[in-house]
Each structure stands twice: as structure tokens, then as C-alpha cells.
PDB file of N, CA and C in Angstrom:
ATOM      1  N   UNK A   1       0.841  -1.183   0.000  1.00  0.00           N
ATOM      2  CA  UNK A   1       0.000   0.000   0.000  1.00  0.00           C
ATOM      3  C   UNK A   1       0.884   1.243   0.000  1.00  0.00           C
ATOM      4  N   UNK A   2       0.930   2.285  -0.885  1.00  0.00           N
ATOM      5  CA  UNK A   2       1.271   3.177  -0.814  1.00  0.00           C
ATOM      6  C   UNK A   2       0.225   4.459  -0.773  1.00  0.00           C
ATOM      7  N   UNK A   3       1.816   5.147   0.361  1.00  0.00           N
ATOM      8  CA  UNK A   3       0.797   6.371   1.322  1.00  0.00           C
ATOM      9  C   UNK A   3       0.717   7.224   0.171  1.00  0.00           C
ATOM     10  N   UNK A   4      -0.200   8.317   0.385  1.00  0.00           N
ATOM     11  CA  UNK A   4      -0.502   9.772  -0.155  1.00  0.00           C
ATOM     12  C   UNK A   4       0.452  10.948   0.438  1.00  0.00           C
ATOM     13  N   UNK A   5       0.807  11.375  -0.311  1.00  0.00           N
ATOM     14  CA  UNK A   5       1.654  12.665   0.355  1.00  0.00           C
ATOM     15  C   UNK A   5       0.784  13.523   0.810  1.00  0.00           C
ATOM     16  N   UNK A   6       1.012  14.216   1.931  1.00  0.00           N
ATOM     17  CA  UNK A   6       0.549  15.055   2.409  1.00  0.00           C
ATOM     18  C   UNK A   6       0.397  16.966   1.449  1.00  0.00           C
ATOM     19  N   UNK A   7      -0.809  17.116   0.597  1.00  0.00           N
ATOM     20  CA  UNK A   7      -0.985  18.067  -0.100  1.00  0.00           C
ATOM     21  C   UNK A   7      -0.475  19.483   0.564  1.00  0.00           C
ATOM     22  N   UNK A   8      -0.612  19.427   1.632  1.00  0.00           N
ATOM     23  CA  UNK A   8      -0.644  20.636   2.912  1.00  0.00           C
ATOM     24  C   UNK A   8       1.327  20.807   3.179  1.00  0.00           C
ATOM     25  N   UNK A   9       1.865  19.723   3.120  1.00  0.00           N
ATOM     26  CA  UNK A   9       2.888  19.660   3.675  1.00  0.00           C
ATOM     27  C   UNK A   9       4.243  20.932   3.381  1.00  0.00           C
ATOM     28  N   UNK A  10       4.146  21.148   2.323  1.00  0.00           N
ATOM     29  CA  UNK A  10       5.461  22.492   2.058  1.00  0.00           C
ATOM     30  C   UNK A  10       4.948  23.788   2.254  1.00  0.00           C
ATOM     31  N   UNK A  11       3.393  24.104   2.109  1.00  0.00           N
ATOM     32  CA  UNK A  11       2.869  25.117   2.602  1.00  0.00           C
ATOM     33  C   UNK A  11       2.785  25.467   4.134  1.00  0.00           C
ATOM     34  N   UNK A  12       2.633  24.042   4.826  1.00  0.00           N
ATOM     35  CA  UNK A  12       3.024  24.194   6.268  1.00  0.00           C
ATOM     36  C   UNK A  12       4.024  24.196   7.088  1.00  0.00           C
ATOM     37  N   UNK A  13       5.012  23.991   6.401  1.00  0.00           N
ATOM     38  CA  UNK A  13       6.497  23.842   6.843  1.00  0.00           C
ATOM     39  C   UNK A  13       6.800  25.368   6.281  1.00  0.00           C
ATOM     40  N   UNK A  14       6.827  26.052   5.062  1.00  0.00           N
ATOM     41  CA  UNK A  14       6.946  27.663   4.781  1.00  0.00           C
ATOM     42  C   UNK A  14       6.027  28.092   5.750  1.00  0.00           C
ATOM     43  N   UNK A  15       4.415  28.574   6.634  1.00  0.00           N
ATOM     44  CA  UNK A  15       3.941  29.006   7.584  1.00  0.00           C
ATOM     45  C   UNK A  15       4.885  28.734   8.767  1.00  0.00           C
ATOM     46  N   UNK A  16       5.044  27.357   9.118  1.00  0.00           N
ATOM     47  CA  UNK A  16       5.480  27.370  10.469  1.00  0.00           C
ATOM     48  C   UNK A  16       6.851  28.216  11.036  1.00  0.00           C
ATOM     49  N   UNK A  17       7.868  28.079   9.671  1.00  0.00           N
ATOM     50  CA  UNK A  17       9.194  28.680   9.413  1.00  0.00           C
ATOM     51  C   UNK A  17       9.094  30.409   9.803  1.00  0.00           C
ATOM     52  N   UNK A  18       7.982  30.561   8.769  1.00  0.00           N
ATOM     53  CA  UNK A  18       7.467  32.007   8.848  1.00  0.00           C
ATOM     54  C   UNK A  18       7.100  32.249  10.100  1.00  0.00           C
ATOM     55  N   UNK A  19       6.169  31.757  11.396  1.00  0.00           N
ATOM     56  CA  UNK A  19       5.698  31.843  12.258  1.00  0.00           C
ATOM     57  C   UNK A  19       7.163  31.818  13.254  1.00  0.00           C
ATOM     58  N   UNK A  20       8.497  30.966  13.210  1.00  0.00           N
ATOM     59  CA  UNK A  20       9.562  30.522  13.765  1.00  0.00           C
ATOM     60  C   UNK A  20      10.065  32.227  13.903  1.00  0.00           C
ATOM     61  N   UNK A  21      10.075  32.663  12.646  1.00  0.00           N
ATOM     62  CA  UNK A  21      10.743  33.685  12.328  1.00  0.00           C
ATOM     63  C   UNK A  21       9.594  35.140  13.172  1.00  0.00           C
ATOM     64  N   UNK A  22       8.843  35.026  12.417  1.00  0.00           N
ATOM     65  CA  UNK A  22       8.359  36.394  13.446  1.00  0.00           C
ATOM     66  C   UNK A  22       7.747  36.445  14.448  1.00  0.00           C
ATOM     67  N   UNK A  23       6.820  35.225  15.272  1.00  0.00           N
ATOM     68  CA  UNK A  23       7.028  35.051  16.368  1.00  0.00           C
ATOM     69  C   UNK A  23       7.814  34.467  17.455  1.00  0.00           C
ATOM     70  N   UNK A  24       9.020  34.553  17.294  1.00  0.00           N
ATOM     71  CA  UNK A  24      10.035  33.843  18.029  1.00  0.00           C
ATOM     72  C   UNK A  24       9.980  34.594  19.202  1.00  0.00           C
ATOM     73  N   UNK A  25       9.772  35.549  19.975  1.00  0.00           N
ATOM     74  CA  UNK A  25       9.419  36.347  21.005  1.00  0.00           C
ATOM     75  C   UNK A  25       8.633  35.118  21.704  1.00  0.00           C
ATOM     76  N   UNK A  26       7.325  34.847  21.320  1.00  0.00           N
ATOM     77  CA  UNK A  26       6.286  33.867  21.716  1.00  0.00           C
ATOM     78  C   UNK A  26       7.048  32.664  22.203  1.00  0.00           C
ATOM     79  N   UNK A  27       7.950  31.836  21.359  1.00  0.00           N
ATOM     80  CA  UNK A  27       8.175  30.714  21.164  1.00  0.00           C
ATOM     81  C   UNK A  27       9.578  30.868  22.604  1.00  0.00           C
ATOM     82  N   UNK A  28      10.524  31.770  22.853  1.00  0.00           N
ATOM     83  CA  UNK A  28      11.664  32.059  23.844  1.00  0.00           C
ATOM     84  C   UNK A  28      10.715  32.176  24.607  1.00  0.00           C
ATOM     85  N   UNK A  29       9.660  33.050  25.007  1.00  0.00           N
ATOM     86  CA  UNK A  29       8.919  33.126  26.552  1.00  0.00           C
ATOM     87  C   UNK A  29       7.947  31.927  26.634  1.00  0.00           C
ATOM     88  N   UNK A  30       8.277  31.058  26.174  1.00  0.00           N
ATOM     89  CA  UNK A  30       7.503  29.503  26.290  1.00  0.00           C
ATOM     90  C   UNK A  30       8.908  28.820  26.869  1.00  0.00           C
ATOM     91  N   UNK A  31       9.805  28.954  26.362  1.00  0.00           N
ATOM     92  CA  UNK A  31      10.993  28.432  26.948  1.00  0.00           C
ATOM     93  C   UNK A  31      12.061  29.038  27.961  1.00  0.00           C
ATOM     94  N   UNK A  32      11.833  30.254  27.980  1.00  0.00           N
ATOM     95  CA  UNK A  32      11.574  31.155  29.167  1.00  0.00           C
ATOM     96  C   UNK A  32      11.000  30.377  30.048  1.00  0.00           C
ATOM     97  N   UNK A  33       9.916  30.634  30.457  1.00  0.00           N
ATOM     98  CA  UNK A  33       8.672  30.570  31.277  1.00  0.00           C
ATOM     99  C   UNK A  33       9.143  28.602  31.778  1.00  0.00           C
ATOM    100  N   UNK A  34       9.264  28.110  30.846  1.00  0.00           N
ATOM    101  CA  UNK A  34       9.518  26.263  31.662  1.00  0.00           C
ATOM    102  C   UNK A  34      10.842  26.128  32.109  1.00  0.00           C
ATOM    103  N   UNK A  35      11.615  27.117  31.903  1.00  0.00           N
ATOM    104  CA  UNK A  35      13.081  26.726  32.700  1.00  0.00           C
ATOM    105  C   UNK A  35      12.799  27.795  34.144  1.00  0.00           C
ATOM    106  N   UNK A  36      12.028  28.496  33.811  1.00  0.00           N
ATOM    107  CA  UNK A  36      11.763  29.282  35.262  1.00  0.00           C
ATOM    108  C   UNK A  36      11.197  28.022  35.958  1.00  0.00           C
ATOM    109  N   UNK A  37       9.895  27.755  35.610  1.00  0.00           N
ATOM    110  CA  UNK A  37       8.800  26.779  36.267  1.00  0.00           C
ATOM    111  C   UNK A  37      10.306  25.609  36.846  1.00  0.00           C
ATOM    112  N   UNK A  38      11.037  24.787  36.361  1.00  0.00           N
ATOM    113  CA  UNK A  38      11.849  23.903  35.953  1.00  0.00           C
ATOM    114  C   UNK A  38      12.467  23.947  37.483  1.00  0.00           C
ATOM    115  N   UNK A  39      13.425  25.224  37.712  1.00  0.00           N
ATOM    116  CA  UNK A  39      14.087  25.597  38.847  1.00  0.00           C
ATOM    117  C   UNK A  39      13.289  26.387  39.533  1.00  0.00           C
ATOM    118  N   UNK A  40      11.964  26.766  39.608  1.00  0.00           N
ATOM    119  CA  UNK A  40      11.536  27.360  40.387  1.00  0.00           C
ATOM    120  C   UNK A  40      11.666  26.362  42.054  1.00  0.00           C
ATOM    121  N   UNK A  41      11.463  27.419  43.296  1.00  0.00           N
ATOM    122  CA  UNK A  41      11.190  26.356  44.841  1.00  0.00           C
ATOM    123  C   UNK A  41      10.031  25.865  44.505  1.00  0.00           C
ATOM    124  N   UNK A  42       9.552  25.158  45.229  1.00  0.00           N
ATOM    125  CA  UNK A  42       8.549  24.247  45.519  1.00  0.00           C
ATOM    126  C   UNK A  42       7.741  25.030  45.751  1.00  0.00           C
ATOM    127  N   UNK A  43       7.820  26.122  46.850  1.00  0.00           N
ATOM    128  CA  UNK A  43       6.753  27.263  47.122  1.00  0.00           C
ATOM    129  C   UNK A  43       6.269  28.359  45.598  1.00  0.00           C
ATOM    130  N   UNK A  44       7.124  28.353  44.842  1.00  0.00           N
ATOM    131  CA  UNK A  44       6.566  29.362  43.667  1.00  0.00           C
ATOM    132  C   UNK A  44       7.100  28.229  42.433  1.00  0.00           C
ATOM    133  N   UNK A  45       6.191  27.017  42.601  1.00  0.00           N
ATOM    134  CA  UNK A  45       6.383  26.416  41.116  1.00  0.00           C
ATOM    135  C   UNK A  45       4.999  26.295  40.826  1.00  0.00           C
ATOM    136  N   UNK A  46       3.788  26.308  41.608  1.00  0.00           N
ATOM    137  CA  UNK A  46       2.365  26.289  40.707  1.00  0.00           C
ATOM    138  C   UNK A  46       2.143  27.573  40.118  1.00  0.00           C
ATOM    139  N   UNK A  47       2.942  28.991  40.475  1.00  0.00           N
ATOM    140  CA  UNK A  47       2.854  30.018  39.821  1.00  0.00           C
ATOM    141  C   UNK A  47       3.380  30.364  38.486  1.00  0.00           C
ATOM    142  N   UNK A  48       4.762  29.647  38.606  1.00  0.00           N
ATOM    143  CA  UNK A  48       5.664  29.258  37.761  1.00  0.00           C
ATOM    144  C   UNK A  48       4.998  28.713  36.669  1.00  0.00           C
ATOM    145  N   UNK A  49       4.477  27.487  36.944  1.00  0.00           N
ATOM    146  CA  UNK A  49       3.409  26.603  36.303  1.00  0.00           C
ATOM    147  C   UNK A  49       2.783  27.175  35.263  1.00  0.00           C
ATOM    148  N   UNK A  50       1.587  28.184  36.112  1.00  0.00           N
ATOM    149  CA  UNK A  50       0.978  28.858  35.205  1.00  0.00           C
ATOM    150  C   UNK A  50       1.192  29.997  34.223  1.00  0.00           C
ATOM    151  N   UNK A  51       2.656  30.377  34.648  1.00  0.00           N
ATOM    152  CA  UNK A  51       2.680  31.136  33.402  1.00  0.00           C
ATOM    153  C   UNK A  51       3.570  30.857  32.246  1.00  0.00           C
ATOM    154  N   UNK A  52       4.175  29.586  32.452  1.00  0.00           N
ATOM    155  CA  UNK A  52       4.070  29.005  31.283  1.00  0.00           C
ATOM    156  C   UNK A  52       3.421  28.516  30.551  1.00  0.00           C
ATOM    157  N   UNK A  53       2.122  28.182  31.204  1.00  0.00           N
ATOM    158  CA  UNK A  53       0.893  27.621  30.731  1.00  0.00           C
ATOM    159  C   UNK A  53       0.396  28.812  30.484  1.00  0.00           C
ATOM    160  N   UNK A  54       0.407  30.244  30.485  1.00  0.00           N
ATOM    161  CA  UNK A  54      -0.107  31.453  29.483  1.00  0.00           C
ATOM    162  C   UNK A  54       0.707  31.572  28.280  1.00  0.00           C
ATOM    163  N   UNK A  55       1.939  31.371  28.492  1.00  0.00           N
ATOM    164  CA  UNK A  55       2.788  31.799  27.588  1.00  0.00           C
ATOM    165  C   UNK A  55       2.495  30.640  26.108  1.00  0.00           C
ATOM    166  N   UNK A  56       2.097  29.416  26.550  1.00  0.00           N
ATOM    167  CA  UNK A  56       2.121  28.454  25.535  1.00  0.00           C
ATOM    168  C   UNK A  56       0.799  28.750  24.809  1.00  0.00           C
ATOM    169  N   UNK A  57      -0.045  29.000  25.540  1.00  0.00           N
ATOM    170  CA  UNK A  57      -1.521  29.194  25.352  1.00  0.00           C
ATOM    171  C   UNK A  57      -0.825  30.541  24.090  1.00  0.00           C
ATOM    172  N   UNK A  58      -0.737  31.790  24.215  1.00  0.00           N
ATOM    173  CA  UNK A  58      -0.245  33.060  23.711  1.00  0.00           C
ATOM    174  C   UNK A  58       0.201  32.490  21.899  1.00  0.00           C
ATOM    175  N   UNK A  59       1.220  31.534  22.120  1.00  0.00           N
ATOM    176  CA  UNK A  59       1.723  31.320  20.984  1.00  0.00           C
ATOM    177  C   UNK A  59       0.983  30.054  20.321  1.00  0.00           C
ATOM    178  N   UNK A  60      -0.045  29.574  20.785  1.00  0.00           N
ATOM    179  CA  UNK A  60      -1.050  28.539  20.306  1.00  0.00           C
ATOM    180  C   UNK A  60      -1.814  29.329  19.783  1.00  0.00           C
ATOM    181  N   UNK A  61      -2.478  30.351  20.448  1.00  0.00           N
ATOM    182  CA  UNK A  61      -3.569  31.317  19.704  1.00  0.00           C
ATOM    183  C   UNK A  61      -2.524  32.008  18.291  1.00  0.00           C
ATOM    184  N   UNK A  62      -1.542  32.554  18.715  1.00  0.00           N
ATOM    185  CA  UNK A  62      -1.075  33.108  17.309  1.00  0.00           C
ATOM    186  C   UNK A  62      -0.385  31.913  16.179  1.00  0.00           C
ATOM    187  N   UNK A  63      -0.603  30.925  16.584  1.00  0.00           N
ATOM    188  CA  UNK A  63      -0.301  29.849  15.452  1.00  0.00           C
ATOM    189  C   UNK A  63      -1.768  29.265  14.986  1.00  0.00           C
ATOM    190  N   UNK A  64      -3.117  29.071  15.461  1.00  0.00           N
ATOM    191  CA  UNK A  64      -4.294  28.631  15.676  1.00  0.00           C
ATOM    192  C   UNK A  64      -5.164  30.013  14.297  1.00  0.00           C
ATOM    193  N   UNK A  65      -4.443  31.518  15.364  1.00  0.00           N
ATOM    194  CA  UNK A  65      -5.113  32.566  13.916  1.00  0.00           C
ATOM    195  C   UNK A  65      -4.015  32.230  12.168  1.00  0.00           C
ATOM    196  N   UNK A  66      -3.386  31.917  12.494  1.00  0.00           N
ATOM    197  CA  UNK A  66      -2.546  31.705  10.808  1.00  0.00           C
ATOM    198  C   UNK A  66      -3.245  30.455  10.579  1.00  0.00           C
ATOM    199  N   UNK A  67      -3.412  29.262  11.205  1.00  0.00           N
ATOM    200  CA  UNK A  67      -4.031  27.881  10.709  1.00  0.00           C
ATOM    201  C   UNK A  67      -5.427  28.598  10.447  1.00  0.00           C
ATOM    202  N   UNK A  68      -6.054  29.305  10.716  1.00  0.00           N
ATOM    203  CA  UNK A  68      -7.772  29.499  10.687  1.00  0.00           C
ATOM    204  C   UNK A  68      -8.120  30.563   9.062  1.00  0.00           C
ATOM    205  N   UNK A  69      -7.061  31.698   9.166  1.00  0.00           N
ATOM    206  CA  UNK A  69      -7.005  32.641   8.124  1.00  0.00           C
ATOM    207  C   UNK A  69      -6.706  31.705   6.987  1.00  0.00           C
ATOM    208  N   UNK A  70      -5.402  31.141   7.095  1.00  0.00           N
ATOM    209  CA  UNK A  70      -5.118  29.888   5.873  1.00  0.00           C
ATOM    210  C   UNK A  70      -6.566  28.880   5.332  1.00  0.00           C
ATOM    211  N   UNK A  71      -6.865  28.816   6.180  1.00  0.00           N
ATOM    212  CA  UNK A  71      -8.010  27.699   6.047  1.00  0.00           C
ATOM    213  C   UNK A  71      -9.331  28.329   5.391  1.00  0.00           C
ATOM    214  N   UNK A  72      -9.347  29.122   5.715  1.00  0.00           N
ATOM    215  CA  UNK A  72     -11.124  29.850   5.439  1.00  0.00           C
ATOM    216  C   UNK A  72     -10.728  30.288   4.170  1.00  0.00           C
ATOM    217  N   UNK A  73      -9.720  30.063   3.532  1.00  0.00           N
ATOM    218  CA  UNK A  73      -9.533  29.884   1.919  1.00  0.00           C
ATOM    219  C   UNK A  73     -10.054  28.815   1.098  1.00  0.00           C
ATOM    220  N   UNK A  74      -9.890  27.574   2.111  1.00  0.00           N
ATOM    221  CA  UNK A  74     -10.065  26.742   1.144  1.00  0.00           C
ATOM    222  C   UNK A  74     -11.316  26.206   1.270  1.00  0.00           C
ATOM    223  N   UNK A  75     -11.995  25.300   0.522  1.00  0.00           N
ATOM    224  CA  UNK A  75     -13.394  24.876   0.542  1.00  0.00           C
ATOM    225  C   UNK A  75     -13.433  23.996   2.102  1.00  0.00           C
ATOM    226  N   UNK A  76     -14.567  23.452   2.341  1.00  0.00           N
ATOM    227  CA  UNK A  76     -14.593  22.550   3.952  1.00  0.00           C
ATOM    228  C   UNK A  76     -13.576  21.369   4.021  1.00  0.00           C
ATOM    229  N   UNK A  77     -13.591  21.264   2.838  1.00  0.00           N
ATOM    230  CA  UNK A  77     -13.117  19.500   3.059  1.00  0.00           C
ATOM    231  C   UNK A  77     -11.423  19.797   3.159  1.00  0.00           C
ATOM    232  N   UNK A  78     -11.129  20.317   2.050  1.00  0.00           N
ATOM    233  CA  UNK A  78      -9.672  20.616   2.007  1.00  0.00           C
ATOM    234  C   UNK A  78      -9.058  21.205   3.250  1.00  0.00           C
ATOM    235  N   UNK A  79     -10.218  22.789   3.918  1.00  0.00           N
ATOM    236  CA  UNK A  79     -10.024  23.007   5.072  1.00  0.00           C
ATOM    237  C   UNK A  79      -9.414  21.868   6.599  1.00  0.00           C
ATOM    238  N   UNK A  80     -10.631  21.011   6.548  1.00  0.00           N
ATOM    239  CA  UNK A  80     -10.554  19.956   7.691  1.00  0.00           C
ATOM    240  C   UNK A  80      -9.310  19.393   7.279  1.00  0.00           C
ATOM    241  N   UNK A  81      -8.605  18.634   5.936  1.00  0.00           N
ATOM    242  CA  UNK A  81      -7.100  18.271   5.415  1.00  0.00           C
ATOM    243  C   UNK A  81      -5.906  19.138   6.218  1.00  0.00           C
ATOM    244  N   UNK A  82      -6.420  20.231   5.781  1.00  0.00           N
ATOM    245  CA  UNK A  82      -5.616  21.190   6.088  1.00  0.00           C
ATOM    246  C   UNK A  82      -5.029  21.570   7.607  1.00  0.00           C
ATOM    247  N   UNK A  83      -6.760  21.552   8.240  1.00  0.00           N
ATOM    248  CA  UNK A  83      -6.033  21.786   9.755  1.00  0.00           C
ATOM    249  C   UNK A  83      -5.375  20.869  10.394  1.00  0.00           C
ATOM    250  N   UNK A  84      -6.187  19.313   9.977  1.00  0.00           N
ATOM    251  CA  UNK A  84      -5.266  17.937  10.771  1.00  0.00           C
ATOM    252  C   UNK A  84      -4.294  17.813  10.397  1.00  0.00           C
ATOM    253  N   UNK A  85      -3.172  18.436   9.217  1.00  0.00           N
ATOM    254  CA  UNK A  85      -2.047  18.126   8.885  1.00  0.00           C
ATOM    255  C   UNK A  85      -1.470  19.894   9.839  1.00  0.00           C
ATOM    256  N   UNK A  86      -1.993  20.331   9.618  1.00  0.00           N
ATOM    257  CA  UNK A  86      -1.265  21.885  10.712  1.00  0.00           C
ATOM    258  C   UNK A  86      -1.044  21.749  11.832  1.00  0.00           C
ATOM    259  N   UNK A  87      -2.023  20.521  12.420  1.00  0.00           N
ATOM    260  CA  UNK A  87      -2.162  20.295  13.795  1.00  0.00           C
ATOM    261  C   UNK A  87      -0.927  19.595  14.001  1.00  0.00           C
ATOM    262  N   UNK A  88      -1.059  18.237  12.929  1.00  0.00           N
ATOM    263  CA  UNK A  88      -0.351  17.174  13.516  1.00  0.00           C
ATOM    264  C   UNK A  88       1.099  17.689  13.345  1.00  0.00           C
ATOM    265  N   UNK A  89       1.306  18.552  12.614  1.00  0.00           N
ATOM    266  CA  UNK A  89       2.932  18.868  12.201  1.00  0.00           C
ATOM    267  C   UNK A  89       3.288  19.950  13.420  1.00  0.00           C
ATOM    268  N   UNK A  90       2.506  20.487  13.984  1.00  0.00           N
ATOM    269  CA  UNK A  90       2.542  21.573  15.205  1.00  0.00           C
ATOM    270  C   UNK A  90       3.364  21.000  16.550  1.00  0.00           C
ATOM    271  N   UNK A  91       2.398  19.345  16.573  1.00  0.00           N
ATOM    272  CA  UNK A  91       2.897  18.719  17.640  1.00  0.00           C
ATOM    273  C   UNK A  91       3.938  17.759  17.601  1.00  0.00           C
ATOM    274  N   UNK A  92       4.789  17.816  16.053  1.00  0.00           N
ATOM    275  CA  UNK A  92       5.785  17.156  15.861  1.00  0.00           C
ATOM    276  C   UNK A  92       6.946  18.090  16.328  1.00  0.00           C
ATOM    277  N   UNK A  93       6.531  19.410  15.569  1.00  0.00           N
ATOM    278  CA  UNK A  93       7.855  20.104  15.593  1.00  0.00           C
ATOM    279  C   UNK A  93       7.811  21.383  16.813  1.00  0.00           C
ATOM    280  N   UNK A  94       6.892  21.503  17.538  1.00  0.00           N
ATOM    281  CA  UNK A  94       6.857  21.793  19.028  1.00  0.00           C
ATOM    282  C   UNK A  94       5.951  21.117  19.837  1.00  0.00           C
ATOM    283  N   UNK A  95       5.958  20.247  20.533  1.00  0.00           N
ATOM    284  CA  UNK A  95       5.048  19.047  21.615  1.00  0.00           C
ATOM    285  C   UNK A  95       4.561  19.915  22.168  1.00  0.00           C
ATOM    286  N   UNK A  96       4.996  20.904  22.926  1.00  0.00           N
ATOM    287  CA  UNK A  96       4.552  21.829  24.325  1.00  0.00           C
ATOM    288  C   UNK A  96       3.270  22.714  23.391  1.00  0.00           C
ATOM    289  N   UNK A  97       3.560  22.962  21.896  1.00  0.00           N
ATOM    290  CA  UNK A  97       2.001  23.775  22.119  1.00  0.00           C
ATOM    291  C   UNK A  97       1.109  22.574  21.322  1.00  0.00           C
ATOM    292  N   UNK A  98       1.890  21.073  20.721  1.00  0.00           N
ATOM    293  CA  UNK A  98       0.697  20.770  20.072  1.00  0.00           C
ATOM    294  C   UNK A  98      -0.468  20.171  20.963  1.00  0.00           C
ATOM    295  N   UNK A  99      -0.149  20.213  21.899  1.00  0.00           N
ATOM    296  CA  UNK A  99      -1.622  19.356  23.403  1.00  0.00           C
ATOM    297  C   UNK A  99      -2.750  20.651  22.987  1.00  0.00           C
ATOM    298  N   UNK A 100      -2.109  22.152  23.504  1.00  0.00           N
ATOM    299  CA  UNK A 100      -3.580  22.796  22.976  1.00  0.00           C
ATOM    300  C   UNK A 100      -3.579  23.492  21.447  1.00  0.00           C
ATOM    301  N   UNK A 101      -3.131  23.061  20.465  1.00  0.00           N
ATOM    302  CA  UNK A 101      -3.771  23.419  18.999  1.00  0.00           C
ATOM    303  C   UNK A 101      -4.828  22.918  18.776  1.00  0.00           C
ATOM    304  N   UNK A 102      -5.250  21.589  19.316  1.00  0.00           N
ATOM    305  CA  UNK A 102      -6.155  20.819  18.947  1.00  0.00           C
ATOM    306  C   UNK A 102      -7.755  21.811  19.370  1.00  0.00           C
ATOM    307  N   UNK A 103      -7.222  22.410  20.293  1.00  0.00           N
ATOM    308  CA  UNK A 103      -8.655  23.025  21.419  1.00  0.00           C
ATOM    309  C   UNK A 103      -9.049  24.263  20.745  1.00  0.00           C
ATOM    310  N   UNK A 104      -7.980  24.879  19.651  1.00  0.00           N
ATOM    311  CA  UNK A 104      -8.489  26.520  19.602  1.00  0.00           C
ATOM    312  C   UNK A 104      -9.032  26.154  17.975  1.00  0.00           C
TER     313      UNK A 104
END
């Protein structure tokens, strides 16, 4: 059986690159924010916690509006193609935001 290439795939690898590049602010205070949480005391690590858990959230929403603008181009079906391959490549090539791409 041979697979299908993924139609979505070089258009989403040029977005994500693009996204690497001008939101990289987003993407350092995500990695920021878990080496704080990481070494935080015991007394200030659920605070810690959570604001890495804003910071990931921050750069999920601004990767979630480029997957949504991209998408409302294309007809439904291609759309739905489109986002499960944005998604799934999200959580290949950063894990920490692909848990919530799925949600926005």
C-alpha cells in the first residue's frame, strides 16, 4: 500500500518557518517561562506553572489565527485536510504547544 503525500505539507512547513521567524518572542517566553517553572522552589512552582501555561496558550492562539485565516480559503473539506495536517505537524515540531492546537 502506498501512502498519499501530504498536499498541505510544504505550505506548512513555509507558515510554520514564517511563524519561527516572526514570532520567536512567543516561542523564547515559552521556553523562558519552563526553565523558570523547571528551577523554580517548591513554594513558587504552581505560579511558575501557570505562566508558562499562558505563555504556551499566547503562541497557540497566534499559530491557531494563521491555521484558521489559511483555512477559510479553502473549501470545507480541504479546510478539515488542512487543519489535521497543521495540527499534527505543530505537535511534531513543538510538543509543548501541540496538546492545545487541537482546542483553539
Amino acid at each position: 500500500m502506498r501512502l498519499r503525500r501530504d498536499r498541505f505539507r510544504d505550505v506548512i512547513a513555509r507558515q510554520l518557518d514564517l511563524f519561527l521567524e516572526d514570532e520567536a518572542d512567543l516561542l523564547e517566553d515559552c521556553r523562558d517561562k519552563f526553565r523558570s517553572y523547571e528551577s523554580a522552589p517548591r513554594e513558587d512552582a504552581e505560579e511558575a506553572y501557570g505562566d508558562f501555561v499562558d505563555a504556551v496558550e499566547s503562541a497557540t492562539e497566534a499559530l491557531a489565527d494563521m491555521r484558521d485565516r489559511f483555512g477559510r480559503t479553502l473549501d470545507e473539506d480541504a479546510a478539515d485536510m488542512y487543519e489535521e495536517s497543521f495540527n499534527r505537524t505543530v505537535r511534531k515540531r513543538w510538543p509543548e504547544l501541540g496538546l492545545e492546537i487541537e482546542d483553539r
